[in-house]
PDB file of N, CA and C in Angstrom:
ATOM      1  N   UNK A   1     -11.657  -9.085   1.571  1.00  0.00           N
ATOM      2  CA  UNK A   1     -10.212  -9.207   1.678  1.00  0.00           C
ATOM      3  C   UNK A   1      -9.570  -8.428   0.527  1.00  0.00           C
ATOM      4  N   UNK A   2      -8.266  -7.871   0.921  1.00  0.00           N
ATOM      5  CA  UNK A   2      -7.960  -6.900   0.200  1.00  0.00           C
ATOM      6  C   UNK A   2      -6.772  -7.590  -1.177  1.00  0.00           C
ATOM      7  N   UNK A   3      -6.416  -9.034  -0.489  1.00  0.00           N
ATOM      8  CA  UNK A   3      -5.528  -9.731  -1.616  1.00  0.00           C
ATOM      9  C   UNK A   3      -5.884 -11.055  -1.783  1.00  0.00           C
ATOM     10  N   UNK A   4      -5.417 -11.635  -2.379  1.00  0.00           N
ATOM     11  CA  UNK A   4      -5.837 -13.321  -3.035  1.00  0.00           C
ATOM     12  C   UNK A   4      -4.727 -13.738  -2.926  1.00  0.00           C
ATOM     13  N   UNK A   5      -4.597 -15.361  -2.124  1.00  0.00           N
ATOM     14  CA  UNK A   5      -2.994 -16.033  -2.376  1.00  0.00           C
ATOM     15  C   UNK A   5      -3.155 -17.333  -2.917  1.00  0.00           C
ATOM     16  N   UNK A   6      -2.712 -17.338  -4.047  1.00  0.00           N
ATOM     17  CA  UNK A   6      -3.185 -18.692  -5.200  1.00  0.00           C
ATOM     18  C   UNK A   6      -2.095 -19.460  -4.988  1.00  0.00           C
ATOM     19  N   UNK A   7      -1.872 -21.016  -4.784  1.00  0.00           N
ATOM     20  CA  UNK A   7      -1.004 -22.219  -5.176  1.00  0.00           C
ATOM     21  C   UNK A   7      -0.927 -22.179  -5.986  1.00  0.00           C
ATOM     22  N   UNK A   8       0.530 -22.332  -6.867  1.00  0.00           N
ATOM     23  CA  UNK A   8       0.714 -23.065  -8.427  1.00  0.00           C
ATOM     24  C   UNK A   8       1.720 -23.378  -8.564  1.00  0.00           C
ATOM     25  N   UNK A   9       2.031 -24.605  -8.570  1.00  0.00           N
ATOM     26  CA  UNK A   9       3.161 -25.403  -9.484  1.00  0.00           C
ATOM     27  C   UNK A   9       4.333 -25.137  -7.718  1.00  0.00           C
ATOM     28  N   UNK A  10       3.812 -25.323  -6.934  1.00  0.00           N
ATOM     29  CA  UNK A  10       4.434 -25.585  -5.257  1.00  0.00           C
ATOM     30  C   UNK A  10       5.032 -23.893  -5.083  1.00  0.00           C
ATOM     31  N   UNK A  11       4.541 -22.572  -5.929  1.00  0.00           N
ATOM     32  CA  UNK A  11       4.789 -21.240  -5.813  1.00  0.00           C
ATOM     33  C   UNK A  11       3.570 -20.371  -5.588  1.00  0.00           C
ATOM     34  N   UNK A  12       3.542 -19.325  -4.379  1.00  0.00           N
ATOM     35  CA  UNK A  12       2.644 -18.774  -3.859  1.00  0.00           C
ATOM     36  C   UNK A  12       2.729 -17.461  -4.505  1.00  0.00           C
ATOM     37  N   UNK A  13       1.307 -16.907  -5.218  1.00  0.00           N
ATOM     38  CA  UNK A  13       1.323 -16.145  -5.958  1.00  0.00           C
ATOM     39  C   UNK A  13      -0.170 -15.095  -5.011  1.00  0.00           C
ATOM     40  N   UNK A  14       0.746 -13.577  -4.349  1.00  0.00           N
ATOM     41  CA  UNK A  14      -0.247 -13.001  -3.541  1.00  0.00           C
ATOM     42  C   UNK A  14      -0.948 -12.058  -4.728  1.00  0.00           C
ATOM     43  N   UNK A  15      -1.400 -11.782  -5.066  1.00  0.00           N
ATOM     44  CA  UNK A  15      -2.230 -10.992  -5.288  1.00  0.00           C
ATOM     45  C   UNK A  15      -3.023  -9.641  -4.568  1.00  0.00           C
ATOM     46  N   UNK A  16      -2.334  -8.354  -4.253  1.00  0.00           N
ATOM     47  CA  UNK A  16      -2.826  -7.218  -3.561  1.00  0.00           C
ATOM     48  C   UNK A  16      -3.923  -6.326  -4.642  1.00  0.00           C
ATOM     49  N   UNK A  17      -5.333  -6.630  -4.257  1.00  0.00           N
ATOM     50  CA  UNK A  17      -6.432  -6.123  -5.215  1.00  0.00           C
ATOM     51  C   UNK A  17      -6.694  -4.944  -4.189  1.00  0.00           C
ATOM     52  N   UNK A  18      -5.773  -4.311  -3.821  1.00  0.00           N
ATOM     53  CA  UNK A  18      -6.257  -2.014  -3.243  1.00  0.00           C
ATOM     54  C   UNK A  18      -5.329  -1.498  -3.953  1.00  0.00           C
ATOM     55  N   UNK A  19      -5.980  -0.256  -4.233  1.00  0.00           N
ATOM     56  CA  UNK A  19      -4.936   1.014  -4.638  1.00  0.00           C
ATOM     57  C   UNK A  19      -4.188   0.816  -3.271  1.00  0.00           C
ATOM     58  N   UNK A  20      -4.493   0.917  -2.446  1.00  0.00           N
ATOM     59  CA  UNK A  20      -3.257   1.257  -1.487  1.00  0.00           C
ATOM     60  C   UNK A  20      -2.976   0.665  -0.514  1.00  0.00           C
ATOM     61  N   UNK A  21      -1.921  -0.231  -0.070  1.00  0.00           N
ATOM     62  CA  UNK A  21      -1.550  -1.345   0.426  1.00  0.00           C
ATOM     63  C   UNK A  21      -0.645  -0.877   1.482  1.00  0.00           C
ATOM     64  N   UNK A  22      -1.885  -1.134   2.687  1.00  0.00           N
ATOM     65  CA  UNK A  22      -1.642  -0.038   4.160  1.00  0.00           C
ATOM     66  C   UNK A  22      -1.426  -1.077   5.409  1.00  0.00           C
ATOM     67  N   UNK A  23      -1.494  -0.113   6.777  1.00  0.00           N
ATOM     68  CA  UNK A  23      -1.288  -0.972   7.738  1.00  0.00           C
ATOM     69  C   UNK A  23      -3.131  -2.549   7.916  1.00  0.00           C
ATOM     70  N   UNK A  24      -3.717  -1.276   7.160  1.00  0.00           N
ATOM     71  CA  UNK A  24      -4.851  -2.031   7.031  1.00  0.00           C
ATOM     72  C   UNK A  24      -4.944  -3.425   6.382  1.00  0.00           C
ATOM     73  N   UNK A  25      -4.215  -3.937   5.840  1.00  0.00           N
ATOM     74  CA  UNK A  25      -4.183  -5.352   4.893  1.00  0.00           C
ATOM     75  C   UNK A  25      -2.533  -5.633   5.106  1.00  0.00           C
ATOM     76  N   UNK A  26      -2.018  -5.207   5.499  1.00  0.00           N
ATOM     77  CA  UNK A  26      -0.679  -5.401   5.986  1.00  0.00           C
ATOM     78  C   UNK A  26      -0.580  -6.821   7.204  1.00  0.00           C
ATOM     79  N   UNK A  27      -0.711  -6.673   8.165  1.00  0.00           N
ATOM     80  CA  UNK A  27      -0.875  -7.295   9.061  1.00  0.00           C
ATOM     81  C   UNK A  27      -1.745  -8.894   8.928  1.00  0.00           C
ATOM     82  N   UNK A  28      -2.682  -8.475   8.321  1.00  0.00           N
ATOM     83  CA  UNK A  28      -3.482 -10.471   8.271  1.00  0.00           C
ATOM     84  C   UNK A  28      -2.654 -10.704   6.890  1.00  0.00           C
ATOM     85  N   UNK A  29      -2.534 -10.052   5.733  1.00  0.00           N
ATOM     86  CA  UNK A  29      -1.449 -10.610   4.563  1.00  0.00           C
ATOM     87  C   UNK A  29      -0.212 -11.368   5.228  1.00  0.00           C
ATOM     88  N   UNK A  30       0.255 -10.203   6.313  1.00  0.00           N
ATOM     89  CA  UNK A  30       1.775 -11.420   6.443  1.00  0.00           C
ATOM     90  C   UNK A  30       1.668 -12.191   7.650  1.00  0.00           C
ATOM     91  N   UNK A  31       0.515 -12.050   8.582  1.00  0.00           N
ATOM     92  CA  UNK A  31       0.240 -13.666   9.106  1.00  0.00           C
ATOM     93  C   UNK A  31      -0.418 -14.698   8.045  1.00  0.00           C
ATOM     94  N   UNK A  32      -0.931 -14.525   6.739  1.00  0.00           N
ATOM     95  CA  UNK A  32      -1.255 -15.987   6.235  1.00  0.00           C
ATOM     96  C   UNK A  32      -0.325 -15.779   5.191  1.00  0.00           C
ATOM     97  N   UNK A  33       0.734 -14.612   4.797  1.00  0.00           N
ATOM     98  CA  UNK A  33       2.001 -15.358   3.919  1.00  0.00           C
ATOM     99  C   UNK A  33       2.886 -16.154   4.630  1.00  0.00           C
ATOM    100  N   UNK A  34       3.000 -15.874   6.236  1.00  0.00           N
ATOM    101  CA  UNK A  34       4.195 -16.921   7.128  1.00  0.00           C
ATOM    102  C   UNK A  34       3.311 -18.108   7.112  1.00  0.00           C
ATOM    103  N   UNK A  35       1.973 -18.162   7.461  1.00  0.00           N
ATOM    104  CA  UNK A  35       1.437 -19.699   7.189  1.00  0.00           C
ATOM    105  C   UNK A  35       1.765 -20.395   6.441  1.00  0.00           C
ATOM    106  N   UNK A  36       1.556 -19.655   5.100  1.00  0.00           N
ATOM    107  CA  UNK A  36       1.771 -20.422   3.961  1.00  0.00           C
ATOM    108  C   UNK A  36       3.283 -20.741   3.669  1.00  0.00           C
ATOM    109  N   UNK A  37       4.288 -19.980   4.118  1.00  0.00           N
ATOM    110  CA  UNK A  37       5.620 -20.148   3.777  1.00  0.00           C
ATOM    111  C   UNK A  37       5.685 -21.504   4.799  1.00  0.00           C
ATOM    112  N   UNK A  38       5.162 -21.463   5.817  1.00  0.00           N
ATOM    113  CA  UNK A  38       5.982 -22.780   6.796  1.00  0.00           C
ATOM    114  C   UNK A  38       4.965 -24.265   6.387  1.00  0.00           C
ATOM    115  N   UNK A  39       4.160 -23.373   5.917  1.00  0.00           N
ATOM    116  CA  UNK A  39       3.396 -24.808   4.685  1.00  0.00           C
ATOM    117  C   UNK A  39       3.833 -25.543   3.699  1.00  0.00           C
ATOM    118  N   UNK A  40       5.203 -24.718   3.221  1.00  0.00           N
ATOM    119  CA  UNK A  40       6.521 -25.440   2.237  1.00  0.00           C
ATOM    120  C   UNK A  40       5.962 -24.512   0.883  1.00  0.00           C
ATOM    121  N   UNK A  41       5.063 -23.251   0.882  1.00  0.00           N
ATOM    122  CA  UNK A  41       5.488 -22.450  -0.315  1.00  0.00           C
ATOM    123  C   UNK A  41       6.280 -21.311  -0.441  1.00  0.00           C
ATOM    124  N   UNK A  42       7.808 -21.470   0.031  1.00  0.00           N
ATOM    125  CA  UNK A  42       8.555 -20.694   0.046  1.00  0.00           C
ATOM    126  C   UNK A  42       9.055 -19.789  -0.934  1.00  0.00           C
ATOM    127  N   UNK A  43       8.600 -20.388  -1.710  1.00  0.00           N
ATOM    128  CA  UNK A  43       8.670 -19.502  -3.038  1.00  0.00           C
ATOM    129  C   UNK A  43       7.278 -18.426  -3.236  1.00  0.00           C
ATOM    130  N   UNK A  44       7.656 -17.136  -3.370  1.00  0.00           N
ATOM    131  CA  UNK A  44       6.328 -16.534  -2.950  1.00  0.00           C
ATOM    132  C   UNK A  44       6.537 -15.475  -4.208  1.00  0.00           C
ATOM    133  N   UNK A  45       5.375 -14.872  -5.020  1.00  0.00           N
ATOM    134  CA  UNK A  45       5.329 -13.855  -5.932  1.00  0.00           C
ATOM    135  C   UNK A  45       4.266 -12.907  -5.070  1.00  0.00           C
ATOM    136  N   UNK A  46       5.061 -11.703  -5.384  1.00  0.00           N
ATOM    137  CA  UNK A  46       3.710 -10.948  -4.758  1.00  0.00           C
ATOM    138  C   UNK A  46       3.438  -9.981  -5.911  1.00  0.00           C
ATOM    139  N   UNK A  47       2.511  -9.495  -6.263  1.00  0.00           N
ATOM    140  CA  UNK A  47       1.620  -8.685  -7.494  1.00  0.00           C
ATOM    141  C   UNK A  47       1.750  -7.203  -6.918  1.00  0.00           C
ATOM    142  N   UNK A  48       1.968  -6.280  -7.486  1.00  0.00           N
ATOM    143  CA  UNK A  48       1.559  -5.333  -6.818  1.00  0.00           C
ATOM    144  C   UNK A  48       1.194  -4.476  -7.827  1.00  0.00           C
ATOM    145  N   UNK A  49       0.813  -4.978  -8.949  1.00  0.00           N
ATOM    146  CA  UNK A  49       0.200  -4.207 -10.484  1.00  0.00           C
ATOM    147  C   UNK A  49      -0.755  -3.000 -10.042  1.00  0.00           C
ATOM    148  N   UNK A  50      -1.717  -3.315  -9.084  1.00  0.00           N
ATOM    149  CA  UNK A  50      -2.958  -2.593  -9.310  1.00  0.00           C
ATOM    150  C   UNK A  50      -2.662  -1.599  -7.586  1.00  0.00           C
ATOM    151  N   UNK A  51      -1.684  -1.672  -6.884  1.00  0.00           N
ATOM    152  CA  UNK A  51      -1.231  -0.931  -5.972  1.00  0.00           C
ATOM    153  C   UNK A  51      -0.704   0.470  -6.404  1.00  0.00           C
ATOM    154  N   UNK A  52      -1.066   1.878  -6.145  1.00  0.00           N
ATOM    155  CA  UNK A  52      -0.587   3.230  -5.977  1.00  0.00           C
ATOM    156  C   UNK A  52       0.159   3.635  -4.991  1.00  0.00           C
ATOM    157  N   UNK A  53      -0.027   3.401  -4.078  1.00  0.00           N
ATOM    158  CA  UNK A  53       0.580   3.265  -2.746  1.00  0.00           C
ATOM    159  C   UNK A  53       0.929   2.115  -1.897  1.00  0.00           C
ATOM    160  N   UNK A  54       2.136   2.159  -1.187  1.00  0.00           N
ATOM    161  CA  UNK A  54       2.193   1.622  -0.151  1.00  0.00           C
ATOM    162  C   UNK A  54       2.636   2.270   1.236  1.00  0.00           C
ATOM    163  N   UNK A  55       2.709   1.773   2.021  1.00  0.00           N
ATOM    164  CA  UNK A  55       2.955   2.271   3.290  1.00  0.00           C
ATOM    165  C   UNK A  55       4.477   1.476   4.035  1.00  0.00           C
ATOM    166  N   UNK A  56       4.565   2.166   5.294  1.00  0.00           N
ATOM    167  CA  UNK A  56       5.988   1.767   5.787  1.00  0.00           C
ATOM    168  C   UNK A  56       5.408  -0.081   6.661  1.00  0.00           C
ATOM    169  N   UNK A  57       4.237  -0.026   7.191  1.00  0.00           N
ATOM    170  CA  UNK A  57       4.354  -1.336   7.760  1.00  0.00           C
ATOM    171  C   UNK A  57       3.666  -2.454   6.519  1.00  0.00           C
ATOM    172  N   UNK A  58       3.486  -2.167   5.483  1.00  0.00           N
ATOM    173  CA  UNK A  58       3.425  -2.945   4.337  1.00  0.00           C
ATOM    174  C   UNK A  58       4.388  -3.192   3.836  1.00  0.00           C
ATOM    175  N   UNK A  59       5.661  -2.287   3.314  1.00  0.00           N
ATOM    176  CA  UNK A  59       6.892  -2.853   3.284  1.00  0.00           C
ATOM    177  C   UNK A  59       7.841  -3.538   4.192  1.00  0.00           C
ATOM    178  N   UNK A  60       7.142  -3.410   5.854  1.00  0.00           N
ATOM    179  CA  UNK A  60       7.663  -4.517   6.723  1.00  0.00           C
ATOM    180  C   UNK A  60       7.037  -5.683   6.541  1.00  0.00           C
ATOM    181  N   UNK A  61       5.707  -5.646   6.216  1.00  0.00           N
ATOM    182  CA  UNK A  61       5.543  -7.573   5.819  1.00  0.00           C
ATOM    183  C   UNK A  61       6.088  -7.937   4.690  1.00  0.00           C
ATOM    184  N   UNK A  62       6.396  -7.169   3.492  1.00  0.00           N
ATOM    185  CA  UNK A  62       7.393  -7.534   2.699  1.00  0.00           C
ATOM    186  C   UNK A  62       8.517  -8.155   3.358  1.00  0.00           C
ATOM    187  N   UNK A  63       9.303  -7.034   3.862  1.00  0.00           N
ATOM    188  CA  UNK A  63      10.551  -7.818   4.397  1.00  0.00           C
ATOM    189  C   UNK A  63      10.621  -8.862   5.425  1.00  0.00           C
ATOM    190  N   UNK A  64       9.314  -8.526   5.981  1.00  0.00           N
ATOM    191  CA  UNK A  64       9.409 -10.498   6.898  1.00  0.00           C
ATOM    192  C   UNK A  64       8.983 -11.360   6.134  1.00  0.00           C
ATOM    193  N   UNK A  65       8.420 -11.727   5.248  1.00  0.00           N
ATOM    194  CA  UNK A  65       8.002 -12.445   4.124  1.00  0.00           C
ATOM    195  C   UNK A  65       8.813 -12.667   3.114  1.00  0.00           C
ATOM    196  N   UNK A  66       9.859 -11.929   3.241  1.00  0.00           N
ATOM    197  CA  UNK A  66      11.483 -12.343   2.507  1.00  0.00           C
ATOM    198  C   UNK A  66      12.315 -13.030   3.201  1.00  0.00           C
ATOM    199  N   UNK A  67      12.132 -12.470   4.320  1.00  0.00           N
ATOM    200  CA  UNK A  67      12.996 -13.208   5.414  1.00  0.00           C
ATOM    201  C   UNK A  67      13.025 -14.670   5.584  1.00  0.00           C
ATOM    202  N   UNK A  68      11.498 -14.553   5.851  1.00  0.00           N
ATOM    203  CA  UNK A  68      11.068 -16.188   6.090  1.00  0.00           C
ATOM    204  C   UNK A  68      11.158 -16.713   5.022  1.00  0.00           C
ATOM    205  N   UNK A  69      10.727 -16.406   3.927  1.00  0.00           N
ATOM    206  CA  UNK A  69      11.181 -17.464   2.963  1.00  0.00           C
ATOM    207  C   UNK A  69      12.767 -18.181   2.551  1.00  0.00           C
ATOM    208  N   UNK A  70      13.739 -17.068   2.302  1.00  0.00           N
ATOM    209  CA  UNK A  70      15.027 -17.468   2.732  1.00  0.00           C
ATOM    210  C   UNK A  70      15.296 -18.223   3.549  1.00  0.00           C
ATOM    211  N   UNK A  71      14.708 -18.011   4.422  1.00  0.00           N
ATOM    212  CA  UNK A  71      14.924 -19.566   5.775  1.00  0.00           C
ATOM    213  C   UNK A  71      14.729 -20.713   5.260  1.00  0.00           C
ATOM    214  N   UNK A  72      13.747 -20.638   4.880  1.00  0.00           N
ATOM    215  CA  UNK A  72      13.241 -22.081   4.032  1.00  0.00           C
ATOM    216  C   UNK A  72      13.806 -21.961   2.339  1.00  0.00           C
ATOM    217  N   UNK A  73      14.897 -21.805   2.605  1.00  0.00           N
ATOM    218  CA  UNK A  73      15.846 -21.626   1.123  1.00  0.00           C
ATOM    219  C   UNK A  73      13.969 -21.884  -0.259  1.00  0.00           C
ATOM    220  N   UNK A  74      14.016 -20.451  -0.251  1.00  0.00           N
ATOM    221  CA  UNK A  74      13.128 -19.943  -0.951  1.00  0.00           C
ATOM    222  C   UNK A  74      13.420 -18.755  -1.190  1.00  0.00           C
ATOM    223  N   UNK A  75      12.325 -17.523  -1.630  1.00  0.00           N
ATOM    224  CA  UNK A  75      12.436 -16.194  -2.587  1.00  0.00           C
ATOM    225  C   UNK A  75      11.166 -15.409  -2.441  1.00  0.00           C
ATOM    226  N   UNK A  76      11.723 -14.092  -1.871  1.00  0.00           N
ATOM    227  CA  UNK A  76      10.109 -13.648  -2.209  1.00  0.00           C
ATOM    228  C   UNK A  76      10.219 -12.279  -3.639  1.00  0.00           C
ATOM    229  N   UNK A  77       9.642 -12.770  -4.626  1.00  0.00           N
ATOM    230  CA  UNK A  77       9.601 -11.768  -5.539  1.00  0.00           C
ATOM    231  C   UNK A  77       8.805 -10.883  -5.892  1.00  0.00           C
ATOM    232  N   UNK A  78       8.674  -9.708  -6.109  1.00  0.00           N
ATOM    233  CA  UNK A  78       8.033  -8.321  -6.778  1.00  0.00           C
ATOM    234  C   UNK A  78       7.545  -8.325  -7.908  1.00  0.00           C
ATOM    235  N   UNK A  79       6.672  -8.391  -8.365  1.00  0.00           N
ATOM    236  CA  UNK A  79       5.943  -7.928  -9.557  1.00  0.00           C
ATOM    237  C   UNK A  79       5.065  -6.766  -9.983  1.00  0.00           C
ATOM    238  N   UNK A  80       5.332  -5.778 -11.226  1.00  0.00           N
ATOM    239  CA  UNK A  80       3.966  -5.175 -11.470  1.00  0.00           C
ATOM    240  C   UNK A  80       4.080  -3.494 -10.623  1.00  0.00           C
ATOM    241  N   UNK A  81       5.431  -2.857 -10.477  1.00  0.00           N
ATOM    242  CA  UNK A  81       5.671  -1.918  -9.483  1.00  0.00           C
ATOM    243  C   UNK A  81       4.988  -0.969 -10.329  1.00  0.00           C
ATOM    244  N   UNK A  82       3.991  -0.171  -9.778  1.00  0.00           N
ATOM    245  CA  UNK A  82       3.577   0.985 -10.655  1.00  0.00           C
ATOM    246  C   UNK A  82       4.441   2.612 -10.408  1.00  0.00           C
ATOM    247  N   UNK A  83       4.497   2.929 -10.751  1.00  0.00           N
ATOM    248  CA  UNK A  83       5.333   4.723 -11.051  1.00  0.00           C
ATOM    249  C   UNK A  83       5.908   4.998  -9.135  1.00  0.00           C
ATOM    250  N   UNK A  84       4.609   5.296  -8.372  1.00  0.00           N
ATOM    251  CA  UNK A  84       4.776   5.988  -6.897  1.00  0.00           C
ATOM    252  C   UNK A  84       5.310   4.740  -6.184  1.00  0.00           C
ATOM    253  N   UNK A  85       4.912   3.738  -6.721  1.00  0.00           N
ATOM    254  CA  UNK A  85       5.027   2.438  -5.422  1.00  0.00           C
ATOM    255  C   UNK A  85       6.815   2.140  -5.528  1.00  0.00           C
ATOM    256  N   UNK A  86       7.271   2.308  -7.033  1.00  0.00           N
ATOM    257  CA  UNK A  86       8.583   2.000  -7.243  1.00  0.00           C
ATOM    258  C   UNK A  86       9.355   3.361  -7.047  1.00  0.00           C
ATOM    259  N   UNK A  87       9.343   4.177  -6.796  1.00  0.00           N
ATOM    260  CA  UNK A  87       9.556   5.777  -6.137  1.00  0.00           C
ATOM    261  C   UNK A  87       9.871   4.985  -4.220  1.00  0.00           C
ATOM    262  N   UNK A  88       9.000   4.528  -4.244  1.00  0.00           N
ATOM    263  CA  UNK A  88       9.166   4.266  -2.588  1.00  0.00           C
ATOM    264  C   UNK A  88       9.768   2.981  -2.589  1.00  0.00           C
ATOM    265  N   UNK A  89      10.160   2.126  -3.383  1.00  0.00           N
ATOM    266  CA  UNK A  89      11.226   0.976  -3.305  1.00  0.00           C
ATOM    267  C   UNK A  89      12.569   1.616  -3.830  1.00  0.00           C
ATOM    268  N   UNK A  90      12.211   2.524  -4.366  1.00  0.00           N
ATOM    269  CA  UNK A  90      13.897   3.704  -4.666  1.00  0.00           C
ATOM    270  C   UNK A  90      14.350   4.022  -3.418  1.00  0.00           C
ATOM    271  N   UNK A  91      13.731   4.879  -3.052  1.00  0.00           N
ATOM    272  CA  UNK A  91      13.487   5.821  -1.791  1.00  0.00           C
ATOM    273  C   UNK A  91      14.077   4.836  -0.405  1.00  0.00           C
ATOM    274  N   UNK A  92      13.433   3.717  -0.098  1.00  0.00           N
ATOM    275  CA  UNK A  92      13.899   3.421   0.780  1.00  0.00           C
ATOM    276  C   UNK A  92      15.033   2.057   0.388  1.00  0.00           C
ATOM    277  N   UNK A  93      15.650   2.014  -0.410  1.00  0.00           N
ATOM    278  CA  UNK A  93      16.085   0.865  -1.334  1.00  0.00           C
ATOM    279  C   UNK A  93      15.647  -0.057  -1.343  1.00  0.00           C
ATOM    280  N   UNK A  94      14.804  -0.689  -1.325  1.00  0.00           N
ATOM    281  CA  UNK A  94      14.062  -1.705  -0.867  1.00  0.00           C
ATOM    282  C   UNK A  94      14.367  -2.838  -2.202  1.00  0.00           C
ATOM    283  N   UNK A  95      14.441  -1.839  -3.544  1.00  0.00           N
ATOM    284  CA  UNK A  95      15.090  -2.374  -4.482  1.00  0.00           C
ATOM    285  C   UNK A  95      16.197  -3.394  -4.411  1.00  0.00           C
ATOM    286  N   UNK A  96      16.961  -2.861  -3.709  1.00  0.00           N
ATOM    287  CA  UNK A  96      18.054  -3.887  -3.611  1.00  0.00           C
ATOM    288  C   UNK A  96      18.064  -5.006  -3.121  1.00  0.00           C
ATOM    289  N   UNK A  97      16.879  -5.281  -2.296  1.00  0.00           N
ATOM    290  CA  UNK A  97      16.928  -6.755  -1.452  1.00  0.00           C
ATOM    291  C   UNK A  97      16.075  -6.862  -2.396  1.00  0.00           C
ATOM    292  N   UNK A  98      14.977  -6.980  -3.114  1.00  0.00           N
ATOM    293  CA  UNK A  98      13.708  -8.054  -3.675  1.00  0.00           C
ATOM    294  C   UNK A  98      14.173  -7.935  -5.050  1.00  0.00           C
ATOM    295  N   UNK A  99      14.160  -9.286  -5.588  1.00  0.00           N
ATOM    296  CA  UNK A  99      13.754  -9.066  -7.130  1.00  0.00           C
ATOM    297  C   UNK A  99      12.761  -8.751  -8.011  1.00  0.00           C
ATOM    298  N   UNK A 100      12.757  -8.189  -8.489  1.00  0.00           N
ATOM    299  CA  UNK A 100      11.686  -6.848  -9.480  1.00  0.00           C
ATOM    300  C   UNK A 100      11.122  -7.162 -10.480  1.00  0.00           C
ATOM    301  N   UNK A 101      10.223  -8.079 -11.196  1.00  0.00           N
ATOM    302  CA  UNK A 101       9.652  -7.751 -12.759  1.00  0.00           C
ATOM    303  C   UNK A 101       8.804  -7.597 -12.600  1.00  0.00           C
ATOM    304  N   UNK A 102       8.662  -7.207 -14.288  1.00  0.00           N
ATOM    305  CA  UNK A 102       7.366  -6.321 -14.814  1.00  0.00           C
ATOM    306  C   UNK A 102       5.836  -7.426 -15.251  1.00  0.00           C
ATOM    307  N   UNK A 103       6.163  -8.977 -14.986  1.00  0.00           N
ATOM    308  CA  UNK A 103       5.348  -9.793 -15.129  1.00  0.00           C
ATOM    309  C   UNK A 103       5.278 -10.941 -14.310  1.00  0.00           C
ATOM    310  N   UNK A 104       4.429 -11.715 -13.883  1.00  0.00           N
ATOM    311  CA  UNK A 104       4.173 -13.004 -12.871  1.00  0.00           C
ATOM    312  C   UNK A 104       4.484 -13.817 -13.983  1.00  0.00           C
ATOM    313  N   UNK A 105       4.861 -13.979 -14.870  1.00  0.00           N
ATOM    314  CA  UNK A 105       5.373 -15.003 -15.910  1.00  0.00           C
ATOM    315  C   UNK A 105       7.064 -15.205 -15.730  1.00  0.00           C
ATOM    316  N   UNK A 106       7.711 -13.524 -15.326  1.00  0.00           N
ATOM    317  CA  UNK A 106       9.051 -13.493 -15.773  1.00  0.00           C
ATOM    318  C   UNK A 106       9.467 -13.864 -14.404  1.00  0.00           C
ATOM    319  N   UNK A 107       8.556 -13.483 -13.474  1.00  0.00           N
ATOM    320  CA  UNK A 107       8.690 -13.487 -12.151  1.00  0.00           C
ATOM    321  C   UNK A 107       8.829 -15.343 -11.792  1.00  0.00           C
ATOM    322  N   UNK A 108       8.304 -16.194 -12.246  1.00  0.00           N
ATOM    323  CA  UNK A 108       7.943 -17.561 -12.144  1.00  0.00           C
ATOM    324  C   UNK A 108       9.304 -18.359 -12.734  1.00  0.00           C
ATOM    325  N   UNK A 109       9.506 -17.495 -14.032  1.00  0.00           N
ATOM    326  CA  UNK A 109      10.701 -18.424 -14.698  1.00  0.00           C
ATOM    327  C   UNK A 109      11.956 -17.861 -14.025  1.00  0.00           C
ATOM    328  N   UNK A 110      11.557 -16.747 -13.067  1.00  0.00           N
ATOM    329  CA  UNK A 110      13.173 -16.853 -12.809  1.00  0.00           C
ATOM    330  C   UNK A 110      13.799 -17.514 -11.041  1.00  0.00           C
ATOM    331  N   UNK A 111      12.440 -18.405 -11.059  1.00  0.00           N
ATOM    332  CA  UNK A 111      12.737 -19.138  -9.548  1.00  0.00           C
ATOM    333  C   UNK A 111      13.357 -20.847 -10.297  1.00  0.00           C
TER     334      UNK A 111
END
């Protein structure tokens, strides 16, 4: 498996362990992030430290994985954008809907 999704403190923390975060890990990531969101961890961090790339249907399970969490008055937050990956949250603004830090610490205290 290409990511890890850890419980802590009732906040879901994904973890994406590929350089490049494709249609390939796209698809089972955001069927078990909607699991887990309708499981009551609406609060979701996603890592993307060790990601170079992403792709266009990886930033669609992003945005359904924002979506859904908002439903369930929750948050899905960004962590860890490296140089190209935050080029393509420029690029397609993607910036503007998710909140952005540079740590799963800053990312935690600001839910």
């Amino acid at each position: 498996m290409s990511y890890r999704m850890e419980e802590q403190d009732q906040k879901l923390l994904v973890t994406i362990d590929a350089k490049r975060a494709t249609v390939d890990i796209s698809g089972s990531m955001k069927d078990d992030l909607m699991v887990k969101i309708e499981n009551g961890f609406s609060n979701v961090i996603v890592d993307l430290s060790s990601v170079d790339f992403v792709d266009s249907s990886f930033l669609g399970a992003l945005v359904a994985g924002l979506k859904k969490s908002t439903m369930q008055n929750g948050d899905l937050k960004i962590v860890g954008l490296q140089p190209p990956v935050k080029a393509m949250f420029e690029l397609t603004r993607l910036y503007r809907i998710f909140d952005i830090f540079a740590s799963v610490d800053e990312a935690v205290a600001s839910f």
